[in-house]
Protein backbone atom coordinates (compact mmCIF):
# COMPACT_ATOMS: atom_id res chain seq x y z
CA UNK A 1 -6.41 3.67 -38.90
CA UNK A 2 -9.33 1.02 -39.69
CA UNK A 3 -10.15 -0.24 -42.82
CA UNK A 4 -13.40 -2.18 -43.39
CA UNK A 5 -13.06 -4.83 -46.99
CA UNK A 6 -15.92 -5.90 -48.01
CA UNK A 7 -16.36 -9.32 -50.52
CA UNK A 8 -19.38 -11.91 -51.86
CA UNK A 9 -21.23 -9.57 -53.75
CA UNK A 10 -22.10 -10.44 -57.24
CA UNK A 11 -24.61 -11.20 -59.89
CA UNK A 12 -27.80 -14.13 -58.94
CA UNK A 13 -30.90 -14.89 -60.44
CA UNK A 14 -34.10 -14.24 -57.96
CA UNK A 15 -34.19 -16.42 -55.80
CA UNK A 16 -30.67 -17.39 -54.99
CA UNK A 17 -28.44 -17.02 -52.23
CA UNK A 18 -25.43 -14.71 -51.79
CA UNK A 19 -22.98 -14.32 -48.46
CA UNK A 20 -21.63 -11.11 -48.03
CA UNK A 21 -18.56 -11.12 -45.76
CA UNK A 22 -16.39 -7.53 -44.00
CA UNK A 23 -13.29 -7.70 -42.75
CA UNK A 24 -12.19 -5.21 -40.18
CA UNK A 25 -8.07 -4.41 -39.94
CA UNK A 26 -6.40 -1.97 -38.38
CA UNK A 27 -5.51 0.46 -35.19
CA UNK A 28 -8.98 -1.83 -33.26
CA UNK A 29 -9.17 -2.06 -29.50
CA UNK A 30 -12.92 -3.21 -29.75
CA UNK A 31 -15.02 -3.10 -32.22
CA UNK A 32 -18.65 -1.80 -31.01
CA UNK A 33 -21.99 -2.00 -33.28
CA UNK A 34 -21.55 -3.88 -36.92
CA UNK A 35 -24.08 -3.12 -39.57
CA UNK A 36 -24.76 -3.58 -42.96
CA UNK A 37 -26.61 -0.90 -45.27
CA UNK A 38 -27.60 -1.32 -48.89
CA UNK A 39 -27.95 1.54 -51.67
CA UNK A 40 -30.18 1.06 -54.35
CA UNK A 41 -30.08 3.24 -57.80
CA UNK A 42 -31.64 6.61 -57.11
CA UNK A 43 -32.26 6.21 -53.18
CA UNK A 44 -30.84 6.83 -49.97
CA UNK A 45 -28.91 4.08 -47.93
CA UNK A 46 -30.82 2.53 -45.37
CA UNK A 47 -30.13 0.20 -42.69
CA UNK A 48 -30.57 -3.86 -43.58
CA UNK A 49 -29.43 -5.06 -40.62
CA UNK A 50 -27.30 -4.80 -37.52
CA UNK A 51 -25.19 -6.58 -34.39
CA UNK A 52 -23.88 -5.78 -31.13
CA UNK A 53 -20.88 -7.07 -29.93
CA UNK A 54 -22.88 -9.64 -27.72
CA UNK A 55 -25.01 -10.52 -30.66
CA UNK A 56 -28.34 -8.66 -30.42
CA UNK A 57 -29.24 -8.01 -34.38
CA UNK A 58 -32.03 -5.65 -35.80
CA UNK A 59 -33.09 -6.57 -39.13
CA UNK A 60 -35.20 -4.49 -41.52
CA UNK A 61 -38.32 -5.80 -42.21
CA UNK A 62 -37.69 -5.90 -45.74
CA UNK A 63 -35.09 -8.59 -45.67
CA UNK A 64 -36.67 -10.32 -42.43
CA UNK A 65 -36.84 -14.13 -42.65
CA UNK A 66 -34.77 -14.05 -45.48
CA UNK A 67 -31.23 -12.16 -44.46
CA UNK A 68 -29.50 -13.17 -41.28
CA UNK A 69 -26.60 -11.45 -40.30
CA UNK A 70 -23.67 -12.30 -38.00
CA UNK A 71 -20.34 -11.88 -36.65
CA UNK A 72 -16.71 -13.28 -35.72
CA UNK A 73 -15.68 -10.98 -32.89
CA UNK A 74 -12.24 -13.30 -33.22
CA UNK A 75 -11.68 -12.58 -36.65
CA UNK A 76 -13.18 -8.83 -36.67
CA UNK A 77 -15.33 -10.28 -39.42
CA UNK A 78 -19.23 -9.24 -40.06
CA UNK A 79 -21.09 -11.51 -42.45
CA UNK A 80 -25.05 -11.25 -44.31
CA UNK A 81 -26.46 -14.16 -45.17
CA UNK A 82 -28.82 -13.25 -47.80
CA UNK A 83 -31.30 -16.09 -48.94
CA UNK A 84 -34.43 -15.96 -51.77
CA UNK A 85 -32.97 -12.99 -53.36
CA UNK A 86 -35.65 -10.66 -55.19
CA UNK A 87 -34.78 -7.67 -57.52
CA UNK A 88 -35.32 -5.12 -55.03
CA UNK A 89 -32.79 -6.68 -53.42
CA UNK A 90 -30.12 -4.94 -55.61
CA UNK A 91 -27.94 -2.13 -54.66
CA UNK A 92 -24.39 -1.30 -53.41
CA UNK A 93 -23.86 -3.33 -49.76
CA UNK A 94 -21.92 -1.39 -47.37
CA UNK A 95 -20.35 -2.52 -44.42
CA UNK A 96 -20.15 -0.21 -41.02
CA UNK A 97 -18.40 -0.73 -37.80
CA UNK A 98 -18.53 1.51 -34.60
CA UNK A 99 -14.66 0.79 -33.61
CA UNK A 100 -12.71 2.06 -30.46
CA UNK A 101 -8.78 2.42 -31.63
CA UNK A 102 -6.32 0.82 -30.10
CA UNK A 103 -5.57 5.18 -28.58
CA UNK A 104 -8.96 5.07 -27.62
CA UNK A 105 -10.69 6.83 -30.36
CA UNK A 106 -14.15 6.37 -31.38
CA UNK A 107 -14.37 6.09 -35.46
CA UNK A 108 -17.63 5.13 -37.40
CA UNK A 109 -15.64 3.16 -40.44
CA UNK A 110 -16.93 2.28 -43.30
CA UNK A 111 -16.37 -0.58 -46.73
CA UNK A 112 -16.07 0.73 -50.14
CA UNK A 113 -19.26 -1.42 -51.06
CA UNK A 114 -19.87 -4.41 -52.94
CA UNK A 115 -22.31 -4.42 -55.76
CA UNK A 116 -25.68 -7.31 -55.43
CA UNK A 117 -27.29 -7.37 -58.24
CA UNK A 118 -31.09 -9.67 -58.75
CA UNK A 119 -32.17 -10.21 -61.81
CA UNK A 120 -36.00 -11.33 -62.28
């Protein structure tokens, strides 16, 4: 079993900064593709960004130049920096992780979300 916590999320005026950190536990042999996806009220979650295990991110263009995105492949730990917040920025941040189990399953996990809210 893999569990996927995320934490950092909170409440920031426009403008500010807030560092959204996952930490992966569990059955994990390897842990594959990391990604983080928002939800904002009344629409679909969509990608914000992603990283492979050797570090290659894709970053929406929304939050280009402003989010940056990383990971401790140690630590099994998947961080977004998220820099000159705006209001459309808000929505429920979820964390995802392509992991292969320690019995060699594939499993697309994913966090429980943490709430980012922007007020203007």
């Amino acid at each position: 079993q893999v569990q996927l916590v995320e934490s950092g999320g909170g409440l920031v005026q426009a403008g500010g900064s807030l560092r959204l950190s996952c930490a992966a536990s569990g059955s994990i042999f390897r842990i594959n593709v990391m990604a983080w996806y928002r939800q904002a009220p009344g629409k679909q979650r969509s990608l914000v960004a992603s990283i492979s295990s050797l570090g290659n991110t894709n970053i929406a263009d929304s939050v280009k130049g402003r989010f940056t995105i990383s990971r401790d492949n140690g630590k099994n730990t998947l961080f977004l920096q998220m820099n000159m917040l705006k209001p459309e920025d808000t929505g429920v941040y979820y964390c995802n992780a392509l992991v292969l189990t320690t019995d060699l399953r594939t499993v697309n996990q994913w966090g429980q979300g943490t709430q980012v809210t922007v007020s203007s």
